[in-house]
Structures are given as structure tokens and as C-alpha cells.
Protein backbone atom coordinates (compact mmCIF):
# COMPACT_ATOMS: atom_id res chain seq x y z
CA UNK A 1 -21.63 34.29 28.45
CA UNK A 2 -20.75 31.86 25.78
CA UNK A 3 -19.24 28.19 26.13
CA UNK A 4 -16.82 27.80 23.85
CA UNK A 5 -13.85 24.99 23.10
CA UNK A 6 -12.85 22.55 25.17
CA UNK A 7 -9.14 23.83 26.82
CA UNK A 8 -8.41 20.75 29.05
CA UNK A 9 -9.62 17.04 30.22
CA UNK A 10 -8.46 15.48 33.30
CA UNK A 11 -9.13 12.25 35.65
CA UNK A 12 -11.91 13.93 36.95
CA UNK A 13 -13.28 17.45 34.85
CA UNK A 14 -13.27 19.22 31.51
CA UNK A 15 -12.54 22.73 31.13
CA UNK A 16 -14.02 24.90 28.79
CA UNK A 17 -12.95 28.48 26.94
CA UNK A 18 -16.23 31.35 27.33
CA UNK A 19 -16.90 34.44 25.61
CA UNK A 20 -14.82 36.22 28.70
CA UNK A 21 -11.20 35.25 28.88
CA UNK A 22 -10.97 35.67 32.36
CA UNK A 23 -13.61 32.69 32.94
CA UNK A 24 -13.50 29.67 32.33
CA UNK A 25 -16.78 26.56 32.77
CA UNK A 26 -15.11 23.25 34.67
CA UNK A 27 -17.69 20.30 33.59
CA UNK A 28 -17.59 17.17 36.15
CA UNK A 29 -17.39 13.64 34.95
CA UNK A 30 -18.44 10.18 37.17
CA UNK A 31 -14.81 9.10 35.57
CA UNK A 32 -12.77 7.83 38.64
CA UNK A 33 -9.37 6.94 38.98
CA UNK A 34 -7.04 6.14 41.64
CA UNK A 35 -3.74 5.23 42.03
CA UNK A 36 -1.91 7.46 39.60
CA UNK A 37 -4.47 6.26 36.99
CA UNK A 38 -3.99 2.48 36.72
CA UNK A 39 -7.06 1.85 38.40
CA UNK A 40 -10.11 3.54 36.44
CA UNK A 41 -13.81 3.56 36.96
CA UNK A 42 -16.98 5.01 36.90
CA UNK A 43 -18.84 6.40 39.75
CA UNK A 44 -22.42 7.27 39.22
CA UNK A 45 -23.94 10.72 39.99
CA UNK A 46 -20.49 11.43 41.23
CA UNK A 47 -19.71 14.46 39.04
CA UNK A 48 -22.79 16.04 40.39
CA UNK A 49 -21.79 15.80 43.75
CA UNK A 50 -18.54 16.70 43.73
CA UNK A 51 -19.56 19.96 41.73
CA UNK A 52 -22.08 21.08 43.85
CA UNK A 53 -20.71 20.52 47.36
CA UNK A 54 -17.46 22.25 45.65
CA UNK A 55 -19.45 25.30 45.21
CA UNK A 56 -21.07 25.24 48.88
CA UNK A 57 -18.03 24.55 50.71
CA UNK A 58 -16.08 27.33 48.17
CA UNK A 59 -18.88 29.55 49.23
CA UNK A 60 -18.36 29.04 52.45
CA UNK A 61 -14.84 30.01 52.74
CA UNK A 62 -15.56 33.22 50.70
CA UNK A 63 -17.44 34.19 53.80
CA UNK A 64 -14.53 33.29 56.19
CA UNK A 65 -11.42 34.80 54.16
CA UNK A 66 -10.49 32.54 52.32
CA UNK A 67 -10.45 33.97 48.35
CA UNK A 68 -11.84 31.30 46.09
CA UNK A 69 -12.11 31.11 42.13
CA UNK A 70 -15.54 30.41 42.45
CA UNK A 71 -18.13 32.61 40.28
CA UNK A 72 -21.13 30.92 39.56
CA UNK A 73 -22.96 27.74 39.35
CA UNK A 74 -24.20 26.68 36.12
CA UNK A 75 -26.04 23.30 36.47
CA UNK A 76 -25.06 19.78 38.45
CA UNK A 77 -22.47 19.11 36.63
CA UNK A 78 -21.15 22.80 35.17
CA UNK A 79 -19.72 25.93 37.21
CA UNK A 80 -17.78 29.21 35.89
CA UNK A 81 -14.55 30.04 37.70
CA UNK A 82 -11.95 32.38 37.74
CA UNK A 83 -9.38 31.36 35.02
CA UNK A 84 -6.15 30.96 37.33
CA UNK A 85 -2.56 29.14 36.59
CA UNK A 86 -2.58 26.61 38.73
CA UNK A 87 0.56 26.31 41.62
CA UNK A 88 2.20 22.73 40.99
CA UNK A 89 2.05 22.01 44.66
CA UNK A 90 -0.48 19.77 46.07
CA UNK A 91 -1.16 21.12 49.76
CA UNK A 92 -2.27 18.51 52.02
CA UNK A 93 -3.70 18.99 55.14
CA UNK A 94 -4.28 16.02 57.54
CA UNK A 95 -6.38 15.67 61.29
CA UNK A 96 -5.83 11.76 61.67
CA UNK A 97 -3.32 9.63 60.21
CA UNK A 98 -4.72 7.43 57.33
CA UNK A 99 -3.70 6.92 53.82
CA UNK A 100 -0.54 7.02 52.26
CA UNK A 101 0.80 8.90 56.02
CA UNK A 102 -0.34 5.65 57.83
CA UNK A 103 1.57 3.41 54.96
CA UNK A 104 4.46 5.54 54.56
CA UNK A 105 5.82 5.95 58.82
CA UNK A 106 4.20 2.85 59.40
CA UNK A 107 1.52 3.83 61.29
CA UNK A 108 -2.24 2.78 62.22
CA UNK A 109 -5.30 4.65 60.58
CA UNK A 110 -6.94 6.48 62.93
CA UNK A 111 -4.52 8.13 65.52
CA UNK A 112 -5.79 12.01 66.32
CA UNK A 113 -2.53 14.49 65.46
CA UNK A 114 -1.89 16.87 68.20
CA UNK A 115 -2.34 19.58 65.54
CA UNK A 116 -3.00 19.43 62.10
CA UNK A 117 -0.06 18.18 59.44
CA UNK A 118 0.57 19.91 56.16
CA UNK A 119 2.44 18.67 53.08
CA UNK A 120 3.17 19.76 49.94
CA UNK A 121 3.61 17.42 46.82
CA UNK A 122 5.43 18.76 43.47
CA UNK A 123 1.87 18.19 41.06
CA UNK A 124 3.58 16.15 38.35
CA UNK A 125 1.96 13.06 37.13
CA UNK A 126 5.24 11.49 35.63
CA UNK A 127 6.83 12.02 39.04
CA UNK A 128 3.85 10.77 40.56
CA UNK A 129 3.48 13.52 42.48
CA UNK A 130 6.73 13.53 44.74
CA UNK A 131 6.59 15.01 48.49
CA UNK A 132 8.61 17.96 49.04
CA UNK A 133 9.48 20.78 51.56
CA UNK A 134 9.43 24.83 51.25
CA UNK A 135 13.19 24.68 49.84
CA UNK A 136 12.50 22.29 47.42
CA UNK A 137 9.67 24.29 46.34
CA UNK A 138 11.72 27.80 45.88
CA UNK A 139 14.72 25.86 44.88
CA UNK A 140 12.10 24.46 41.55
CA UNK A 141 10.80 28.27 41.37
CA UNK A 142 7.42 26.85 41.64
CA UNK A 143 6.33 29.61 44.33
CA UNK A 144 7.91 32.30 46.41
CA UNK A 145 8.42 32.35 50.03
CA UNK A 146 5.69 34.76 50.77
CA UNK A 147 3.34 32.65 48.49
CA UNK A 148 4.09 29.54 50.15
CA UNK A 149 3.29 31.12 53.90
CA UNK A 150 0.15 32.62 52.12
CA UNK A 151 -1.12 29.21 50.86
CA UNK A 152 0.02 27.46 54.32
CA UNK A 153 -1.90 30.33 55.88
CA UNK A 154 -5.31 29.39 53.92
CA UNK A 155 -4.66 25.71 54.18
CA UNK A 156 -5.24 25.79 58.27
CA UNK A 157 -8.33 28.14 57.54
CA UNK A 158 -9.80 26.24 55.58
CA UNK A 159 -8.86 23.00 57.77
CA UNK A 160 -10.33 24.79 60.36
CA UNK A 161 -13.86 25.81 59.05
CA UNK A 162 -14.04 22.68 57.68
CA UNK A 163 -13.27 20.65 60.33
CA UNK A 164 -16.17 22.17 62.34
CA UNK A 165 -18.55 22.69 59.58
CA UNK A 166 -18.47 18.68 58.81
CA UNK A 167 -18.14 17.90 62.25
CA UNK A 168 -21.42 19.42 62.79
CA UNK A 169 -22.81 16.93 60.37
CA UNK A 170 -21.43 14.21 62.29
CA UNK A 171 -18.57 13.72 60.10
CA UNK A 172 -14.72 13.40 60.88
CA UNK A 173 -12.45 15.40 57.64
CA UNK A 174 -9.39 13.43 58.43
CA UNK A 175 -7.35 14.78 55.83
CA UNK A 176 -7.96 16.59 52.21
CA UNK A 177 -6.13 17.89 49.25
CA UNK A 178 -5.70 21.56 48.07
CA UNK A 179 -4.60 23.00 45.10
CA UNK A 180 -4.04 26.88 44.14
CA UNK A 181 -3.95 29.17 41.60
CA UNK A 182 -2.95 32.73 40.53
CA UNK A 183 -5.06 35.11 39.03
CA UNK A 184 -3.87 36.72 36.56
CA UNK A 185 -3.08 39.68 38.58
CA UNK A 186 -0.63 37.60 40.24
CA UNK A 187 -3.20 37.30 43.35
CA UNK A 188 -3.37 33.49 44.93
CA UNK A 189 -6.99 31.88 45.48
CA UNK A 190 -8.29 28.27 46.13
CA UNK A 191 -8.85 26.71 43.15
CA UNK A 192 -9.91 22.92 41.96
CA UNK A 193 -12.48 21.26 44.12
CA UNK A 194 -13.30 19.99 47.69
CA UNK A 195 -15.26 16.80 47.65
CA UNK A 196 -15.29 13.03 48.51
CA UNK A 197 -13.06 12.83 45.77
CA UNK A 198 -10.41 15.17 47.77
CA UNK A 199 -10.75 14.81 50.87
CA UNK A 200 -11.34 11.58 53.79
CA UNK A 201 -14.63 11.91 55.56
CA UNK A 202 -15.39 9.06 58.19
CA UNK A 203 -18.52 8.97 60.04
CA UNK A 204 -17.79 10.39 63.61
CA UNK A 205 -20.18 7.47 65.21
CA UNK A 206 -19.24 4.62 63.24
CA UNK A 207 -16.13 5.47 61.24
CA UNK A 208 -17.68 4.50 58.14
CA UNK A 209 -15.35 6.02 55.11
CA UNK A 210 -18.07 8.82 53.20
CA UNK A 211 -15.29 9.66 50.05
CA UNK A 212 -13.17 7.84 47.27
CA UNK A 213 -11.28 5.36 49.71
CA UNK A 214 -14.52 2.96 49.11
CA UNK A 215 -13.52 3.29 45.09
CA UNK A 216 -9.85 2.90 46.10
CA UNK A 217 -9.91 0.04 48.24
CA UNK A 218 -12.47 -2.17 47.16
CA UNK A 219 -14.76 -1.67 49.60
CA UNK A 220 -18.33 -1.31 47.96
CA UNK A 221 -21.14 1.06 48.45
CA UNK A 222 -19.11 4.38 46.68
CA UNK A 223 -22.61 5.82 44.96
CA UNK A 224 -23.68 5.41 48.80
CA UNK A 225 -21.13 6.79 50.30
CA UNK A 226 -20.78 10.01 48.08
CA UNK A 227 -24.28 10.24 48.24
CA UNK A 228 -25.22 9.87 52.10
CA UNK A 229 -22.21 13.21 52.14
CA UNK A 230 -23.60 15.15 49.94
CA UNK A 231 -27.23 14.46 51.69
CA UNK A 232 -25.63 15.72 55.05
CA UNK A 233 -24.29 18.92 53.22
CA UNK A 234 -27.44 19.72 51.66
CA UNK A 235 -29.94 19.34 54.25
CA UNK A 236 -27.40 21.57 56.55
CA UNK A 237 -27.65 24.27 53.70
């Protein structure tokens, strides 16, 4: 399969044409950003990481039900994947109130939900990403009613392999981002990536923050952090 030009560039990957238009190659930078962009920097080794612990934990949920664009692993930093259009709704699923939850009901970090929280954002970068709810979803066309239940549906799967599988690493997933896309059969899968920069890991002994939260806030120790994760997630596989 050949590599051919270069289709996209976001904050975080590049995506690539191939010889097969129904594939695609997603290359993974150490750019980081955070905060709609205005803060930018580089994390090192972190495109590496975030690739390959994509393609584990995407493995993974293959293997319980959860369809995937995942195909193959190229290198560190390069995997093929289904070519899908990608559902402008950001699907996030949260354990443990921290982040912009905590900030925006005025809450402490840290408090256990009774069961897991999900939210939907409209993906729109000049919005800056706006919550919204199931009607303002259908009322914007940007997915059917029997989409949305599907992609809820997968969301709590996936919450709830994951929780276990990192919990069994010692590590807390207190809350991640998903995003989705449709084949071009029409068919939905899990698409983009699940990494440090994605999702909130904390330590379950010390609370320590394992993801992009170090970048974000200041707090040192990110090639570390990202690092010390993707150690746990190797040596378990």
C-alpha cells in the first residue's frame, strides 16, 4: 500500500491519502496544544505514545464489541485506519469530577460519580467546542436518534473496559474524550485516538495526574508522566 499526499494536519496528527481509498495513514506529532490552541508546545516522544497505546487500547475494544477504525500499525509514530467522516460531536465520558466539570458547577476535583456522566460537545473550533444535548444534536442534523443511542451505547463500553483494564494497572481513567466516525457504508466506529492526550489518568495510590493536565497546568514532568503510562500499558501487554 502506497503513502501518498498529505489530506489533513491537526493540533495533534497528519493524515495521509494511500494507494486504497478506503485507508487512510494518521502520522503523530509531539506538537501539543491546549486551551483551544493559545497555549502550544512540544512534548517529546509523545506522538509515539499516544499512537501506540491508541492501537492497544483500539485493539482491545475490537475484542469486546466495540467496532474500531483501526487496521494496522505501521511504525511509532504511523498507523492505517479506516477512512471514516468524522461525527462533529465530542462524546465525553467522565468517572470523577475534574476539569472543566469541576470549574464549570463549581465543584472539587476528585468526587467519585454515582455512575458515569456523558456529554456531548458540537466539534467546532470557532465555537470552541460548545456543550450540547441529543436535541440540539438532531435539531443541527449532525446525527440521528438511533446514531446518537448507538454512540452513547459504545461510550459506556468502552468506559467500562477501560475503567477496569487501567485500573488493573493501578490507574484511575477519570474521564476521556471520544470521537466517531462513519464508514462509508454509513456504519459508525470509534475513530481518533485514546491516550494521555484524551483522556485523565491519576495514579490510584497517589493521585499523581499520568496525561496532558501536567502540559495544561504547568505542572512539570509531562515526558514522565506520558511515559510512566505508556510503561504500565506495555508491560501489561
Amino acid at each position: 500500500m502506497e503513502k501518498k499526499e498529505q489530506l489533513y494536519e491537526g493540533k495533534a496528527k497528519k493524515v495521509f491519502a494511500t494507494s486504497d481509498p478506503a485507508l487512510v495513514i494518521v502520522s503523530y506529532k509531539d506538537d501539543a496544544t491546549a486551551f483551544d490552541g493559545l497555549k502550544k508546545g512540544t512534548i517529546a516522544g509523545k506522538g509515539v505514545v499516544n499512537n501506540r497505546m491508541t492501537n492497544m487500547m483500539m485493539r482491545l475494544l475490537e475484542k469486546s464489541g466495540v467496532p474500531t477504525h483501526f487496521v494496522e500499525e505501521l511504525s511509532d509514530r504511523e498507523t492505517v485506519v479506516k477512512k471514516v467522516s468524522i461525527v462533529p460531536l465530542e462524546v465525553i465520558v467522565r468517572n470523577v469530577s475534574a476539569g472543566s466539570f469541576a470549574k464549570r458547577y463549581g465543584v472539587e476535583e476528585g468526587i467519585p460519580f454515582d455512575e458515569p456522566t456523558v456529554e456531548f460537545s458540537y466539534k467546532n473550533d470557532d465555537l470552541h467546542d460548545p456543550l450540547l444535548n441529543d436535541s440540539h444534536a438532531l435539531a443541527l442534523h449532525l446525527a440521528t436518534k438511533e446514531e446518537i443511542a448507538l454512540i452513547k451505547s459504545y461510550a459506556l463500553r468502552v468506559n467500562e473496559v477501560l475503567e477496569g483494564y487501567f485500573l488493573s494497572l493501578g490507574v484511575r481513567l477519570i474521564d476521556f474524550k471520544l470521537e466517531f466516525g462513519r464508514l462509508q457504508d454509513g456504519t459508525i466506529v470509534l475513530a481518533d485516538e485514546i491516550s494521555p492526550d484524551t483522556c485523565r489518568f491519576w495514579d490510584a495510590a497517589t493521585g499523581e495526574k499520568l496525561d496532558k493536565d501536567r502540559f495544561r497546568r504547568d505542572l512539570g514532568g509531562v515526558e514522565e508522566a506520558y511515559r510512566e503510562i505508556f510503561k504500565r500499558v506495555t508491560e501489561k501487554d
